[in-house]
Protein backbone atom coordinates (compact mmCIF):
# COMPACT_ATOMS: atom_id res chain seq x y z
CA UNK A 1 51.15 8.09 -42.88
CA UNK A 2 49.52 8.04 -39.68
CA UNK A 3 50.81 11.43 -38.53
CA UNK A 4 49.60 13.06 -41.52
CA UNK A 5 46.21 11.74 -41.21
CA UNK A 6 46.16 12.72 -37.85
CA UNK A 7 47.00 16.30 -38.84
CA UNK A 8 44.96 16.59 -41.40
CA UNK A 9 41.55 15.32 -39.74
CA UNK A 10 42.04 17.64 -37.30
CA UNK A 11 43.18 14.46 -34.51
CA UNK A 12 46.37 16.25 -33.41
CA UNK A 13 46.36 19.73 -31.45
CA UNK A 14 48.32 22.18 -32.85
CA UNK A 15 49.54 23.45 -29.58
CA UNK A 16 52.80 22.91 -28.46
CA UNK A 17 52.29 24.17 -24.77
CA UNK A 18 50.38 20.60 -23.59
CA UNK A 19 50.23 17.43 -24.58
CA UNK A 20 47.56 14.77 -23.54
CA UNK A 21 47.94 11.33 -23.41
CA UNK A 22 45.26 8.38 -22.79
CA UNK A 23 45.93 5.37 -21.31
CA UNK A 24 42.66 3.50 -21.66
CA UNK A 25 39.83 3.43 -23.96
CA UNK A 26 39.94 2.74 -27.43
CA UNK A 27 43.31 2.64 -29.28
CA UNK A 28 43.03 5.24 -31.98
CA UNK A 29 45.81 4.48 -33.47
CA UNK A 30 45.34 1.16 -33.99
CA UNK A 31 42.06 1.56 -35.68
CA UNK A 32 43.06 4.47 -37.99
CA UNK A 33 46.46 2.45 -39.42
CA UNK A 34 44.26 -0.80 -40.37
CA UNK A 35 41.96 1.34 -42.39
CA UNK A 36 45.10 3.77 -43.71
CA UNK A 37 46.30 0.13 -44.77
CA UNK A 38 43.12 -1.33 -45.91
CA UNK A 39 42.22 1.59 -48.32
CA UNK A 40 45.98 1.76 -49.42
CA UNK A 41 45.90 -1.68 -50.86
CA UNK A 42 42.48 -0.52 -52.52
CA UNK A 43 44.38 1.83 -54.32
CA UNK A 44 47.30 -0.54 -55.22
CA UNK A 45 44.65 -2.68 -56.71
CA UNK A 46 42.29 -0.97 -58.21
CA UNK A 47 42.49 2.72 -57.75
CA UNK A 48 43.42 5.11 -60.23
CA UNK A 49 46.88 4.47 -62.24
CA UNK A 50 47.96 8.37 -62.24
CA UNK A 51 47.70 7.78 -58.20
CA UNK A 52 50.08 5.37 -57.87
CA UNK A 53 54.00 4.84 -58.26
CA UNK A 54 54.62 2.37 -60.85
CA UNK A 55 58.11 0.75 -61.27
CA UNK A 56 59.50 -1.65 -63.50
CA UNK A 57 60.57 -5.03 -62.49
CA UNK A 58 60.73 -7.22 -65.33
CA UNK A 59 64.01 -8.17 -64.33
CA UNK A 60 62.89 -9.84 -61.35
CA UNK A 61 59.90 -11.93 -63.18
CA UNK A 62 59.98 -15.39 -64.31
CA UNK A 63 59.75 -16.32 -68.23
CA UNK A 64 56.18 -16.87 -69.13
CA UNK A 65 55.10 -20.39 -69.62
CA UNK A 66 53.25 -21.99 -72.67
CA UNK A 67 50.13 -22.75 -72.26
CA UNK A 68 49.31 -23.74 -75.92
CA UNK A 69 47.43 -22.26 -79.08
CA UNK A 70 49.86 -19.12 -79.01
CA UNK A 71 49.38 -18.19 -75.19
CA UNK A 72 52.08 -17.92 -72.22
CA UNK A 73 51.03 -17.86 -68.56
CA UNK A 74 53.46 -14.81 -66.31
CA UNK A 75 54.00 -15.44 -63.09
CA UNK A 76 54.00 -12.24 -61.12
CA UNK A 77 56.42 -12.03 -57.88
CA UNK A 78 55.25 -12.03 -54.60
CA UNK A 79 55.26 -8.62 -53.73
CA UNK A 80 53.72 -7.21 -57.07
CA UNK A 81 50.25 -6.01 -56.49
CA UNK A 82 49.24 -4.97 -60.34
CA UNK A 83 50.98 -5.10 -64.01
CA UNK A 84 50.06 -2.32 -66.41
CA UNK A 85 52.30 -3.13 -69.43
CA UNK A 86 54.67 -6.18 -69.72
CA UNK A 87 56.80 -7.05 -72.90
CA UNK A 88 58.40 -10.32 -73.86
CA UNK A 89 61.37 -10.57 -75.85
CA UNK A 90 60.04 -11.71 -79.02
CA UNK A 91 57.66 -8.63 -79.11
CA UNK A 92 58.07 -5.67 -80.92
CA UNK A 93 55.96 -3.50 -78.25
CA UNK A 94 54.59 -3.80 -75.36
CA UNK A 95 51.46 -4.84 -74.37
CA UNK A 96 48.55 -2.88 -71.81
CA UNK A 97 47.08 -5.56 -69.20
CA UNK A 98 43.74 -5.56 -69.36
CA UNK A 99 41.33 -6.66 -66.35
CA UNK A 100 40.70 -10.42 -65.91
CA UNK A 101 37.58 -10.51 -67.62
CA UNK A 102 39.17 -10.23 -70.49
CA UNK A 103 41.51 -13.29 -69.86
CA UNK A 104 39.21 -15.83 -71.79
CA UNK A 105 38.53 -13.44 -74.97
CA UNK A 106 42.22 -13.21 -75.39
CA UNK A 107 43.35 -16.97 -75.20
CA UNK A 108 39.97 -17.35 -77.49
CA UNK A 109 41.03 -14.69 -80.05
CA UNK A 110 44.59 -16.23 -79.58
CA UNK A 111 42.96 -19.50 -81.06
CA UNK A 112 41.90 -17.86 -84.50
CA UNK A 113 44.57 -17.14 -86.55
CA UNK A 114 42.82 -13.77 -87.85
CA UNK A 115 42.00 -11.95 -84.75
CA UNK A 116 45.71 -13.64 -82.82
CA UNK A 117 47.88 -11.41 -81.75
CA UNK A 118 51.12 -10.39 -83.32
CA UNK A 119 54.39 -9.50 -82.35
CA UNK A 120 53.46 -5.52 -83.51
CA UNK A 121 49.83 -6.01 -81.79
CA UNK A 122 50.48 -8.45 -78.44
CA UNK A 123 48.15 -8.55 -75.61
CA UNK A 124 47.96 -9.21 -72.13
CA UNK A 125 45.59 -9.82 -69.16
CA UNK A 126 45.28 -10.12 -65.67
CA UNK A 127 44.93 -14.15 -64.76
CA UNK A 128 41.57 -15.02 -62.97
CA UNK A 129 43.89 -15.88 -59.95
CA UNK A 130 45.32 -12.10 -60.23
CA UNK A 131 48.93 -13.49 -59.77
CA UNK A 132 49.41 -14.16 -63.23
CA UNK A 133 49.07 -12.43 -66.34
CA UNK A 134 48.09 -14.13 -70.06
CA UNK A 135 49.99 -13.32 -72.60
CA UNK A 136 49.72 -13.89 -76.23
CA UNK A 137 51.63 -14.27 -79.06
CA UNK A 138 54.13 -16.70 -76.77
CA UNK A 139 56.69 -17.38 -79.52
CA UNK A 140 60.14 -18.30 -78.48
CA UNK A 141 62.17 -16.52 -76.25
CA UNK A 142 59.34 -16.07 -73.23
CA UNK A 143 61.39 -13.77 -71.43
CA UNK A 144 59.71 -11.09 -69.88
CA UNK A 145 62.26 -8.00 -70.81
CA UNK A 146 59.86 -4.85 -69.07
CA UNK A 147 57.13 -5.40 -67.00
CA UNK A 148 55.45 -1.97 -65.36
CA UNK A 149 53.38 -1.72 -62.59
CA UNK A 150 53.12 -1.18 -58.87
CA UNK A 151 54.24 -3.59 -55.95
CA UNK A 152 52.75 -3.85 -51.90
CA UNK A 153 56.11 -2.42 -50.26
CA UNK A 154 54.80 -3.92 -47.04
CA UNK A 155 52.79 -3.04 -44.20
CA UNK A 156 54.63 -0.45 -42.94
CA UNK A 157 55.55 1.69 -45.78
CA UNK A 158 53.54 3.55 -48.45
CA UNK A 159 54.38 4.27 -52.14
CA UNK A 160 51.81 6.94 -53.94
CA UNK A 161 51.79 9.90 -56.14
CA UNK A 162 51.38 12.99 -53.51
CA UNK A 163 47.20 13.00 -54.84
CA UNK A 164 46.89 9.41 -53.93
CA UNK A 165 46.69 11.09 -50.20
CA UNK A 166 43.95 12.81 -50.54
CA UNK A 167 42.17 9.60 -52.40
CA UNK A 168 43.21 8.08 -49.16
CA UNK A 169 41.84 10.50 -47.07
CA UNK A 170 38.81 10.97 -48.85
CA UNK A 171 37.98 7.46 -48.33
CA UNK A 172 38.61 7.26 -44.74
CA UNK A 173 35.78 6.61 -42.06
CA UNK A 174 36.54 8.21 -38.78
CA UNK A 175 32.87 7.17 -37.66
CA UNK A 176 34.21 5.76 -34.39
CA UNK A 177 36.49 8.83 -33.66
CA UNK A 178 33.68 11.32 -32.63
């Protein structure tokens, strides 16, 4: 990721008679990956879903637990970064996760049984915490049988759609580089 932001602002010669290397001053590098990595995980988290690479790993996910009055609390694993459907076994369909905000509305409409949710109609949100997700109806079985969405890969590695570059790129401040 590096190299090609190197390239494409222009930071890399395209000679291949010489090559130039510093051994003092500022390290360029250094100061280009932590905002390549900064603006990365602004994507994973709120960026544009289309820009991403979402994956399913409701396998790996723990069954939801009950919190009462029709609602179930989803742990998310530690390297998942944002849910954008999840279904539980009882369901009939899944469910889009909506943004935290929304958290309280649902386990409030969960409490009325005329605007509940349904095993046709279930819903889902982002926990306040952003490591869980509320989910409602939470009949019997919890499991979580598909959860989609995108997970952190790690610090050295970067999982986009081929656009999400130039998102990337777009954001980046090379201030300090001239």
């Amino acid at each position: 990721m590096l190299e090609r932001f190197r390239l494409a602002g222009g930071f890399e010669h395209l000679r291949s008679d010489c090559a130039i290397e510093a051994t003092d001053g500022v390290d360029i590098n250094a100061l280009i990956e932590e905002q390549l990595r900064r603006i990365y995980t602004e994507l994973l988290l709120t960026g544009p879903r289309e820009l991403t690479a979402p994956e399913e790993f409701g396998a790996t996910m723990k069954d939801a637990a009950y919190l009462g009055t029709n609602t179930g609390l989803v742990e998310l694993p530690a390297d998942v970064v944002r849910v954008y459907e999840i279904k539980l076994e009882s369901w009939e369909t899944t469910a889009d996760v909506k943004d935290a905000e929304e958290a309280e509305a649902l386990k409030m409409r969960a409490d009325n049984q005329y605007t509940a949710p349904t095993t046709r109609y279930p819903a889902a949100a982002t926990g306040s915490d952003g490591r869980t997700i509320v989910v409602s109806p939470a009949g019997s079985p919890r499991t979580v049988s598909m959860a989609r969405g995108v997970r952190d890969p790690g610090p050295d590695k970067y999982t986009l759609e081929e656009a999400g570059l130039s998102w990337i790129f777009e954001r980046m401040k090379t201030d300090f580089m001239l």
